[in-house]
Protein backbone atom coordinates (compact mmCIF):
# COMPACT_ATOMS: atom_id res chain seq x y z
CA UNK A 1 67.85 78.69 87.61
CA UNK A 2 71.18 80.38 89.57
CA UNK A 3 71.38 79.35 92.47
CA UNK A 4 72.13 81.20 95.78
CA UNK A 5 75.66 83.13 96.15
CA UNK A 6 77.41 82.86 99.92
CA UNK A 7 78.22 85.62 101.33
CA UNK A 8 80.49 85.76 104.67
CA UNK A 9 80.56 88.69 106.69
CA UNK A 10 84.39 89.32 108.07
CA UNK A 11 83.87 91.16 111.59
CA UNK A 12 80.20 90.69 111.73
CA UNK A 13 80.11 92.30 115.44
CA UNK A 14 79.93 95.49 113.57
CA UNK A 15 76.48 95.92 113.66
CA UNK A 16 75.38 99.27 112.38
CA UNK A 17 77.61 98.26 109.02
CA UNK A 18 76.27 94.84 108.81
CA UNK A 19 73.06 96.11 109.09
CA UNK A 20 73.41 98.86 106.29
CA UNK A 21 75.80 96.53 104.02
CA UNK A 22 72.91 93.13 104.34
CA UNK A 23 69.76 95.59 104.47
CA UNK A 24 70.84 96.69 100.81
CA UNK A 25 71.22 92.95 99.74
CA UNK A 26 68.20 91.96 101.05
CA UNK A 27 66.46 94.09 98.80
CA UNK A 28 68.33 92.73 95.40
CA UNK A 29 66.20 90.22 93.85
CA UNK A 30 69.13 88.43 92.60
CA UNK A 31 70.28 88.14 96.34
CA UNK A 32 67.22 87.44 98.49
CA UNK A 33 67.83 83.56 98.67
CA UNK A 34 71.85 83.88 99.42
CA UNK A 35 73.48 82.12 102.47
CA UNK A 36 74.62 84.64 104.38
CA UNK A 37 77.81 83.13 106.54
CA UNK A 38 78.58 85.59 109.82
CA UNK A 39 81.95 85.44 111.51
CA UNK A 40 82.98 87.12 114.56
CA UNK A 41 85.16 86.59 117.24
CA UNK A 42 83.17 88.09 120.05
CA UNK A 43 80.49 85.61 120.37
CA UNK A 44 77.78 88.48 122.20
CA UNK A 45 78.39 90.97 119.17
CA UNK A 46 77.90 88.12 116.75
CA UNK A 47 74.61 86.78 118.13
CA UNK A 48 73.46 90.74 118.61
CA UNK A 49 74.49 90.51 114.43
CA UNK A 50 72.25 87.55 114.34
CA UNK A 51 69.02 88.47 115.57
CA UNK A 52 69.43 92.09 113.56
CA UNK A 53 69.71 90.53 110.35
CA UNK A 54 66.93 87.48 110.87
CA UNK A 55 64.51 90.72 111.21
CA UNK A 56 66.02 92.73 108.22
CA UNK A 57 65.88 89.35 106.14
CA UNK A 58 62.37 88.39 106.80
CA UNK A 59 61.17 92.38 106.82
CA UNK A 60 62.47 92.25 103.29
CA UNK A 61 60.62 89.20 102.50
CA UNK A 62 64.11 87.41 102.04
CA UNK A 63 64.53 83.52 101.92
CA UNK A 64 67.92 82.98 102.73
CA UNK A 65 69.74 81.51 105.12
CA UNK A 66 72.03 82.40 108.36
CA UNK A 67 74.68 81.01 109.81
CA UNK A 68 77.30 82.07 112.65
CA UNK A 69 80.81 81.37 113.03
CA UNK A 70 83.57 82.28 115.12
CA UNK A 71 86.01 79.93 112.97
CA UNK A 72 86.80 81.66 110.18
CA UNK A 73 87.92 79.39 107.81
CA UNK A 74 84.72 77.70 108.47
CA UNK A 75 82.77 80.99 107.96
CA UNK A 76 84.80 81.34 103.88
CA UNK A 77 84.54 77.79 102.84
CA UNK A 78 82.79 78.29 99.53
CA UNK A 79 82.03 81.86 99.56
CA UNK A 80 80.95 83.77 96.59
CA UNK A 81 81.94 87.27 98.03
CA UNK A 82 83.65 88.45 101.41
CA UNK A 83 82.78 91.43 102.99
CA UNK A 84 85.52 92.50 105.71
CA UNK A 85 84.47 94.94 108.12
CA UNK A 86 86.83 95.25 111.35
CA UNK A 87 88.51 97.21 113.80
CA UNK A 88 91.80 95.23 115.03
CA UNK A 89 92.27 96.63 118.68
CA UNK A 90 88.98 98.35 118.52
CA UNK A 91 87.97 102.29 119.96
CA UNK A 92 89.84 100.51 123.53
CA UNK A 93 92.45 100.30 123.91
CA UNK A 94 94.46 101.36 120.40
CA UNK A 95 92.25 103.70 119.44
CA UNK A 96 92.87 105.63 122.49
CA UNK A 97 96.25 104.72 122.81
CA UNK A 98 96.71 106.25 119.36
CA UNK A 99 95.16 109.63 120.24
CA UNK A 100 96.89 109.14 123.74
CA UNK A 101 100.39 108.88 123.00
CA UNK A 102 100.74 111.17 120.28
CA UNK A 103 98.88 113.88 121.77
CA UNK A 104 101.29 113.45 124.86
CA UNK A 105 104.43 114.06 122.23
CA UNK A 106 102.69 117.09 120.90
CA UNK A 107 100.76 115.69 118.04
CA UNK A 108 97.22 116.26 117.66
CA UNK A 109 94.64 114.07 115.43
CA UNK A 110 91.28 114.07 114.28
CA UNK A 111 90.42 111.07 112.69
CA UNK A 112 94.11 108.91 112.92
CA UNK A 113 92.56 106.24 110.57
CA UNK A 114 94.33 106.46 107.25
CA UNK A 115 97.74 108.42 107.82
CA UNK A 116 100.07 109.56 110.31
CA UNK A 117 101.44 107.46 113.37
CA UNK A 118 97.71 106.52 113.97
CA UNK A 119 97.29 105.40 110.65
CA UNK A 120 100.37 103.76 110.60
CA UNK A 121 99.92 101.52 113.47
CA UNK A 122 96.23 100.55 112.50
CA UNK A 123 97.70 99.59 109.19
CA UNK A 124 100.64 97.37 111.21
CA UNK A 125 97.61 95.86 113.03
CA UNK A 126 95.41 94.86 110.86
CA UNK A 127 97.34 93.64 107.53
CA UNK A 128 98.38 90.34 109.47
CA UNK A 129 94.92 89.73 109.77
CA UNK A 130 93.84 91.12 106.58
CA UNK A 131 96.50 88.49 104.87
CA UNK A 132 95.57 85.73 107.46
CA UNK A 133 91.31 85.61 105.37
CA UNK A 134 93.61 85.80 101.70
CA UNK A 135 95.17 82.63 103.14
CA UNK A 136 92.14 81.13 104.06
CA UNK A 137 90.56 82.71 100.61
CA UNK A 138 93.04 81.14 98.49
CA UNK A 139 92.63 77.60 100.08
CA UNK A 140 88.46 77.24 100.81
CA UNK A 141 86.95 80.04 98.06
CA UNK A 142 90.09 80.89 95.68
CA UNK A 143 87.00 82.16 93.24
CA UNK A 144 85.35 84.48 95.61
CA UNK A 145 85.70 88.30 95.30
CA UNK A 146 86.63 90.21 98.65
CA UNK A 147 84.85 93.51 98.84
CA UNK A 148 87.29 95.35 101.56
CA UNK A 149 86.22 98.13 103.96
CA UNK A 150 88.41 97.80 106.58
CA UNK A 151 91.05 101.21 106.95
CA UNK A 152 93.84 102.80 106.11
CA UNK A 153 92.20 101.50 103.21
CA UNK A 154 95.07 102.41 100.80
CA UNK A 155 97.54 100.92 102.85
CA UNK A 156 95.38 97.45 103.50
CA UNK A 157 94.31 97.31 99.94
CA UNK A 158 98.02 97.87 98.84
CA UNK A 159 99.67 94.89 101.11
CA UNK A 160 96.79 92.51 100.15
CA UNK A 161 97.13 92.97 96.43
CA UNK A 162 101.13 92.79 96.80
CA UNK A 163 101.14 89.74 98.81
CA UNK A 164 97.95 88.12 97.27
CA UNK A 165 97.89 89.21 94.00
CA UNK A 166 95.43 86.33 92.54
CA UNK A 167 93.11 87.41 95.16
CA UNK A 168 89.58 89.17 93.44
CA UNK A 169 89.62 92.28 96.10
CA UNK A 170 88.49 95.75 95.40
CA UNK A 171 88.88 99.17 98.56
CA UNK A 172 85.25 100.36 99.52
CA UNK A 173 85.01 103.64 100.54
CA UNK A 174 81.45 105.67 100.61
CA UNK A 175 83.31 109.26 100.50
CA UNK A 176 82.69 109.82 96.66
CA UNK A 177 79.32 109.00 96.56
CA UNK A 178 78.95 110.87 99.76
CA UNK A 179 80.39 114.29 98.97
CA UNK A 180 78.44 114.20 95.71
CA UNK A 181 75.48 114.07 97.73
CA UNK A 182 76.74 116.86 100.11
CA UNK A 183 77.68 118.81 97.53
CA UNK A 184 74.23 118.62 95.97
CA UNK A 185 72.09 119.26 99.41
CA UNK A 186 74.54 122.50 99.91
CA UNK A 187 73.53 123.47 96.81
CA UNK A 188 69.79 122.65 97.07
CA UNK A 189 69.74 120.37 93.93
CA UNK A 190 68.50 116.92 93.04
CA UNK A 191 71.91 114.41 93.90
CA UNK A 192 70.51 112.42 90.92
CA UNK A 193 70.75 115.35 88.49
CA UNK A 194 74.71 115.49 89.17
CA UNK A 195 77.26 113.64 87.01
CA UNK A 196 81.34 113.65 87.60
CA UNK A 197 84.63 111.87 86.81
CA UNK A 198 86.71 111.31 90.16
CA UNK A 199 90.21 110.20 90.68
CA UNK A 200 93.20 109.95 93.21
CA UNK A 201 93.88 107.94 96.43
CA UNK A 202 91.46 107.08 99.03
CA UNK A 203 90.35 109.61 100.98
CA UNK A 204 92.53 112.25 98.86
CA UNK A 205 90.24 111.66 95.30
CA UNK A 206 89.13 114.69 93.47
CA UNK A 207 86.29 115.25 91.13
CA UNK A 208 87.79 116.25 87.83
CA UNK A 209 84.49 116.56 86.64
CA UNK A 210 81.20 118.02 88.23
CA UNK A 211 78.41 118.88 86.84
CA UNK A 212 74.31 118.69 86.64
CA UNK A 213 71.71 118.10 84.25
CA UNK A 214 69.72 121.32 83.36
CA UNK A 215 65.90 120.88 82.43
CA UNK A 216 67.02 120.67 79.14
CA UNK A 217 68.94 117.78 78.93
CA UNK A 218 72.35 119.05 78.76
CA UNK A 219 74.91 119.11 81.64
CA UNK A 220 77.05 122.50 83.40
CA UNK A 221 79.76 122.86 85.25
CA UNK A 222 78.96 122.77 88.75
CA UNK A 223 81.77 124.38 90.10
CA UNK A 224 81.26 127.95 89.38
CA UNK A 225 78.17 127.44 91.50
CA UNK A 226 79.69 126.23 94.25
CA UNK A 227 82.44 128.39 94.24
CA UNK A 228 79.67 131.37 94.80
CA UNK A 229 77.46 129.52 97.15
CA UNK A 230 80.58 129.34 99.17
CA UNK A 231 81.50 133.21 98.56
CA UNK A 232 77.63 133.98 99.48
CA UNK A 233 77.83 132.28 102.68
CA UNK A 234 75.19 129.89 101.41
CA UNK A 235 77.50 126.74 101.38
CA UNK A 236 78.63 124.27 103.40
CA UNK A 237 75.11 123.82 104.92
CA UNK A 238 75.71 123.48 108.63
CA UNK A 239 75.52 120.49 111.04
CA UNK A 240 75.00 118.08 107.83
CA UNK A 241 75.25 115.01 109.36
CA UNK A 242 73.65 116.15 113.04
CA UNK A 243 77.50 116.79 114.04
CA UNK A 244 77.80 120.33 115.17
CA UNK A 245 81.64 120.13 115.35
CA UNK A 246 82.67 118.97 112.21
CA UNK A 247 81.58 122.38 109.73
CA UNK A 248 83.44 121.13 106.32
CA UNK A 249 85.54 124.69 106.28
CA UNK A 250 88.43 122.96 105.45
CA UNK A 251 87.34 121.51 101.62
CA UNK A 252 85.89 124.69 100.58
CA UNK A 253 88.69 126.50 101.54
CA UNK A 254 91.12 123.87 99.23
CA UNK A 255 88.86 123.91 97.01
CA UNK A 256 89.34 128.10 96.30
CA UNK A 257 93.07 127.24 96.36
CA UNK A 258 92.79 124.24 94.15
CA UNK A 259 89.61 124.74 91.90
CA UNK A 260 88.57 121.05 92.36
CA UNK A 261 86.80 119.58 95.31
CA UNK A 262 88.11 116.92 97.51
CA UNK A 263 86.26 113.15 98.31
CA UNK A 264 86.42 113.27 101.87
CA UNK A 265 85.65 115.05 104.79
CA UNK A 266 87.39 118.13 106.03
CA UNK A 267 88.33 116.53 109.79
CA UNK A 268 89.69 113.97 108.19
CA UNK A 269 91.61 116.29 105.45
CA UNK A 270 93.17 118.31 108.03
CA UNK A 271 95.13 116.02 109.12
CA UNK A 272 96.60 114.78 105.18
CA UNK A 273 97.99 117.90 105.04
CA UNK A 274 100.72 120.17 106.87
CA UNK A 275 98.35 123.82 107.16
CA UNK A 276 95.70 122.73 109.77
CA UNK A 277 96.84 121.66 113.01
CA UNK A 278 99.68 122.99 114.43
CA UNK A 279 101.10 123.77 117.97
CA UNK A 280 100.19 126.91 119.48
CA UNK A 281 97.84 127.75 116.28
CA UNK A 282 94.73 128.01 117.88
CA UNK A 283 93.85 130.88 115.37
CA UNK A 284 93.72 128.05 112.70
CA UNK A 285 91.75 125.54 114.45
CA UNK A 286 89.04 128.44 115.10
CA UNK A 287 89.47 129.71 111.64
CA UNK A 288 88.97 126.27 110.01
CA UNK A 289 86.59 124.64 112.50
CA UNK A 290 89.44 121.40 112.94
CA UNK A 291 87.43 119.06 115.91
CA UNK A 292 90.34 117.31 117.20
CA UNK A 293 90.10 114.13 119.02
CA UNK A 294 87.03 114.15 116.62
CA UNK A 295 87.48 110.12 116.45
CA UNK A 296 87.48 109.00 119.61
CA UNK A 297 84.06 111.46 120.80
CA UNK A 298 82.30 109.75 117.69
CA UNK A 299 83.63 106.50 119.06
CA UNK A 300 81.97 106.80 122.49
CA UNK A 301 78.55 108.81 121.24
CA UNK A 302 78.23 105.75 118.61
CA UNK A 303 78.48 103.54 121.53
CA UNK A 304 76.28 104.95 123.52
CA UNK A 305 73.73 105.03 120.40
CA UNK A 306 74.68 101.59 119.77
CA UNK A 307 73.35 100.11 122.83
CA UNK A 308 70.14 101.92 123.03
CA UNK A 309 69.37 100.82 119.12
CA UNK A 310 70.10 97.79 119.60
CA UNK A 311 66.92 97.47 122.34
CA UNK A 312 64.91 98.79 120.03
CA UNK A 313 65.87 96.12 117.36
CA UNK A 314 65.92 93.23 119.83
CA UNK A 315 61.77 94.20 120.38
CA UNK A 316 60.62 95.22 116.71
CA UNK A 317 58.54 93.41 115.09
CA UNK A 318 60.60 94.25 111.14
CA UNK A 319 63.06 96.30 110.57
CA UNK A 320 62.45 98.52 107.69
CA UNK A 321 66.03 100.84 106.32
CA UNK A 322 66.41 102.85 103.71
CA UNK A 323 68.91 102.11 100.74
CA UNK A 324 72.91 102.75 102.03
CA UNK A 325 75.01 104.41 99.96
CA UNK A 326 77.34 101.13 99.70
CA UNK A 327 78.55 99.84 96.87
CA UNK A 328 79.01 96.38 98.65
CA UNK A 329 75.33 95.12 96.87
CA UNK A 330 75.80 96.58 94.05
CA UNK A 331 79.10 94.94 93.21
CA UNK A 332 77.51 91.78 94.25
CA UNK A 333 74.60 92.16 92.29
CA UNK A 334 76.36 92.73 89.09
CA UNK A 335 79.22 90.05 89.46
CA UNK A 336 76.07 87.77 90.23
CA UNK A 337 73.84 88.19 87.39
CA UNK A 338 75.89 90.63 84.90
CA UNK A 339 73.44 93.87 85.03
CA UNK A 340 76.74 96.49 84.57
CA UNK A 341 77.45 98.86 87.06
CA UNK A 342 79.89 101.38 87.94
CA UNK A 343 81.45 102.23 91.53
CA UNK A 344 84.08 103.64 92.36
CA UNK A 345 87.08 101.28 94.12
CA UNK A 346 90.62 101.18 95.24
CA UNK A 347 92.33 99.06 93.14
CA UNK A 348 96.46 98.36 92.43
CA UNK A 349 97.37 101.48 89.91
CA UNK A 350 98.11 99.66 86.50
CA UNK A 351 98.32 101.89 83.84
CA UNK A 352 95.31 103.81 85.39
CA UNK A 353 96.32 107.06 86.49
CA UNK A 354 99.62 108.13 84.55
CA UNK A 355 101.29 110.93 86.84
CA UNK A 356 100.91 108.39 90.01
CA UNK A 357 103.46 105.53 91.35
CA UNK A 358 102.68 102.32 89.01
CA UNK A 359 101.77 99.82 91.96
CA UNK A 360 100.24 102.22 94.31
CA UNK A 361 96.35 102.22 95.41
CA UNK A 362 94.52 104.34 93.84
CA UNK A 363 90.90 105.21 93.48
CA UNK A 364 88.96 105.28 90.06
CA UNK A 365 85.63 104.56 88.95
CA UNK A 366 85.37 100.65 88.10
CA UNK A 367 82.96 98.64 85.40
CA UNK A 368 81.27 95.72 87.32
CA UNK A 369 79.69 92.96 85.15
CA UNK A 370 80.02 89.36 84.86
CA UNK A 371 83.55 89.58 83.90
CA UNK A 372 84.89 90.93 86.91
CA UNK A 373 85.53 94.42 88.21
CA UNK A 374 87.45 96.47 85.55
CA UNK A 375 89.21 99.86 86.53
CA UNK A 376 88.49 102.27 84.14
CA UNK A 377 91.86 104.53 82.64
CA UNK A 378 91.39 108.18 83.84
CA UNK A 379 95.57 109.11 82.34
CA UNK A 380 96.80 112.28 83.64
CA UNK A 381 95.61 114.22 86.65
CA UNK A 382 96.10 117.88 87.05
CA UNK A 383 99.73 117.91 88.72
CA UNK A 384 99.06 120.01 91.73
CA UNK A 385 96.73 117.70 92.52
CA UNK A 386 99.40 114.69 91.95
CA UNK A 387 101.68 116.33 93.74
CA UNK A 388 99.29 116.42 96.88
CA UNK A 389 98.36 112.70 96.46
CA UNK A 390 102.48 111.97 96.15
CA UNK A 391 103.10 112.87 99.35
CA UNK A 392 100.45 110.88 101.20
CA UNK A 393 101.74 107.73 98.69
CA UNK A 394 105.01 108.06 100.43
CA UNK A 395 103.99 107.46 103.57
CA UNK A 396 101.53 104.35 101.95
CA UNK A 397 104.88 103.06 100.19
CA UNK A 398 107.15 103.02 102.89
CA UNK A 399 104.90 101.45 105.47
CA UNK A 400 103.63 99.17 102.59
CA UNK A 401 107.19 97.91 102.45
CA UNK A 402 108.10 97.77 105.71
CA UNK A 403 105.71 95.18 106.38
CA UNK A 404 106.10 93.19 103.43
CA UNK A 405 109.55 93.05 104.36
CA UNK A 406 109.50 93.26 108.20
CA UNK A 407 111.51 96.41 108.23
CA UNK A 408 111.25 98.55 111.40
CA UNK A 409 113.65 101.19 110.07
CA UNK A 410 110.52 101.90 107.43
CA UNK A 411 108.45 102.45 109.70
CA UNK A 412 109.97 105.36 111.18
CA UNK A 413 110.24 106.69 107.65
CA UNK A 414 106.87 106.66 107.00
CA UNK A 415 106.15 108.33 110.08
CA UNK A 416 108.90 111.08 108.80
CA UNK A 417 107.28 111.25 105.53
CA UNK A 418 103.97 112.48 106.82
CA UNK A 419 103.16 115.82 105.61
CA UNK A 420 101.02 116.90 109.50
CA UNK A 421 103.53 114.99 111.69
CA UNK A 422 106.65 116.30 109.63
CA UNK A 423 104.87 120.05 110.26
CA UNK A 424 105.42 119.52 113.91
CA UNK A 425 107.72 117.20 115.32
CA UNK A 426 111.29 117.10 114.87
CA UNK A 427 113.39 114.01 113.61
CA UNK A 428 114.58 112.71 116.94
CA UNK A 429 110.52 113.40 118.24
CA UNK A 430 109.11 111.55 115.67
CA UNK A 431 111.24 108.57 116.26
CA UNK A 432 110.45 108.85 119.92
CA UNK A 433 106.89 108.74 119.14
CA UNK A 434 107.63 105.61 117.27
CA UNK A 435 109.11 104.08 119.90
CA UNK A 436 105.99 104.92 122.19
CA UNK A 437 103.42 104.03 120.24
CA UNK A 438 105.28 100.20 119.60
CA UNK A 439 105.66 99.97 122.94
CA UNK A 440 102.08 101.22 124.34
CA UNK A 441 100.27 98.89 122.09
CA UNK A 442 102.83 95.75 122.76
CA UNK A 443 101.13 92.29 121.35
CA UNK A 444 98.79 94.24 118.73
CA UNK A 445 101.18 94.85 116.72
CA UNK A 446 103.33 91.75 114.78
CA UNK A 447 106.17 90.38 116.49
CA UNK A 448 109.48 91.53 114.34
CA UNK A 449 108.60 95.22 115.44
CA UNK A 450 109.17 94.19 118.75
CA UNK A 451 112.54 92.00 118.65
């Protein structure tokens, strides 16, 4: 008989993810009796964690165990898999202090999570910290697989793999299962009839292939449908995920220009690119439906949503949820017992995508089995497409090294290489900006940018 895996929970405060990541788990046969290990350095979040997940485990009729730690080495020692889940500097004060300071040198954001000067400093943030559990990895569970959701994804993923490269570590992202099923509800069709191929960078993937199953058996090409949906004013559906600002304008439109749709959002596309946002444009916000400061309103209405949810959990009897879209389970489930599965992950490009930097992050579907996860070869990508990706890579390279080799002069370059920041700010303006933003967020950020 196996026995039970351990499973520790990086940033375990987060409990909407927590609950959605160990809800799924709970359900897996395989994983019903695992030890479930939950670390957290805010002691209130993690006990809010703790009485969340004692009703999801025993509403799923799970056996397992619980236990809480604010130590974190403590929390690892003889994990099976680590799930990392956290927000270094949280929504206050760098997430404000992001939006803040650039918007005061001109530069507007939506998201500010993956690129740009707010992706930038979240990345200088939280890669200390992300490299601090591969240290404590490598000496108390050297055999345990981290399963990574923590952004910039690329950029995290990247440093980890570059610094740590024995560590077992795969990028989570839910945007290409997502859009799949977005794609399918705009279209009024059955998410399970679809099938695709999907490759690029996180948050900047494309689906080479897309397609559904007819009622005979055989599979179409999707996209001349949704190329007239969109024409007929049918597609995107509006106010898809109960957000009335965000209307996904921006993908359909780059998909007429491109011919193949885009992984993730448009708010958070608009702001990969140099066409969107840009000063005294209003026309193109209105035209393209950009929310700005989209980030920080979700921030505060999650909050808000948090609080009262949380009530209602601390008084229910079970906790019933519906299956995530996560991958986090099913990784675990097929490392654990060897049922294959596939996902889709952000792993270290190695011969996997031929017209993209070897050694950068990319984002491919993966085999998951008893042997490990296993990137699957996609070879060469349309080259306009590429050529987009390239110039978000740049920014990931650059900041990439300038941590790895505490270089504050790459920093700026990064922040010169973005494609939306470049569109608006001068040389000498984004350097100032730079210079703001290091100083604003002071001891968040590592020491050598500061000397």
């Amino acid at each position: 008989m196996m026995t039970a895996p351990k499973i520790t929970f990086i940033g375990a405060g987060s409990t909407i993810f927590v609950k959605n990541i160990l809800g799924d788990v709970f359900h897996r046969e395989a994983l019903k009796t695992a030890h479930v290990a939950l670390m957290d350095i805010d002691e209130t979040r993690l006990e809010e964690s703790h009485i969340v997940v004692r009703k999801l485990m025993d509403s799923a009729g799970a056996s397992g165990r619980i236990t809480c730690h604010t130590n974190q080495k403590a929390a690892l020692q003889d994990a099976d898999f680590v799930v990392v889940a956290f927000q270094i500097g949280g929504y206050e004060p760098c997430t404000v202090t992001d939006f803040e300071v650039c918007k005061h040198h001109g530069l507007e954001q939506t998201i500010a999570d993956t690129l740009g000067p707010g992706g930038i400093m979240r990345a200088l943030r939280t890669i200390p910290h992300l490299w601090r559990i591969c240290e404590d990895m490598t000496e108390v569970c050297p055999k345990a697989t981290m399963l990574n959701y923590v952004n910039p994804m690329a950029m995290n993923t990247w440093a980890m793999y570059a610094r740590y490269p024995h560590i077992k570590q795969v990028g989570l992202c839910h945007s290409v299962q997502g859009t799949a099923e977005e794609l399918a509800r705009d279209l009024n069709i059955d998410p399970a009839s679809l099938r695709y191929r999907c490759a690029g960078i996180n948050h900047m993937a494309f689906y080479l292939e897309l397609e559904r199953k007819t009622a005979d058996g055989t599979y179409v090409n999707l996209y001349p449908e949704l190329q007239a949906a969109y024409d007929a004013g049918q597609a995107p559906k509006p106010n898809i995920h109960g957000n009335e600002r965000c209307q996904n304008i921006v993908r359909y439109e780059m998909f007429k220009k491109l011919g193949y749709f885009v992984t993730e959002s448009s708010e958070h596309f608009a702001e990969y690119t140099p066409w969107f946002i840009k000063p005294g444009r209003e026309d193109l916000i209105a035209r393209y439906k950009v929310p700005l400061d989209e980030y920080p309103k979700r921030c505060v209405e999650q909050l808000a949503n948090w609080h009262k949810e949380l009530e209602e959990y601390k008084t229910a009897e079970r906790i019933d949820i519906k299956p995530s879209r996560e991958y986090a389970s099913t990784i675990m489930n097929a490392l654990w017992t060897g049922e294959p599965s596939v996902i889709y992950g952000n792993v270290r490009n190695e011969g996997l995508i031929d017209n993209l930097p070897q050694g950068s992050c990319v984002e491919v579907a993966c085999l998951v089995d008893a042997n490990g996860i296993q990137p699957t070869k996609v070879g060469t990508i349309p080259s306009h497409l590429a050529a987009m990706m390239q110039t978000n890579i740049n920014v990931q390279t650059l900041l990439t090294e300038a941590i790895l080799t505490e270089n504050r002069d790459r920093v700026y370059h990064a922040a010169m290489m973005d494609p939306h920041t470049a569109a608006v700010l001068g040389i000498e303006e984004i350097y100032a900006l730079v210079d703001d933003l290091i100083a604003a967020h002071g001891d968040w950020l590592p020491a050598w940018l500061r000397r």
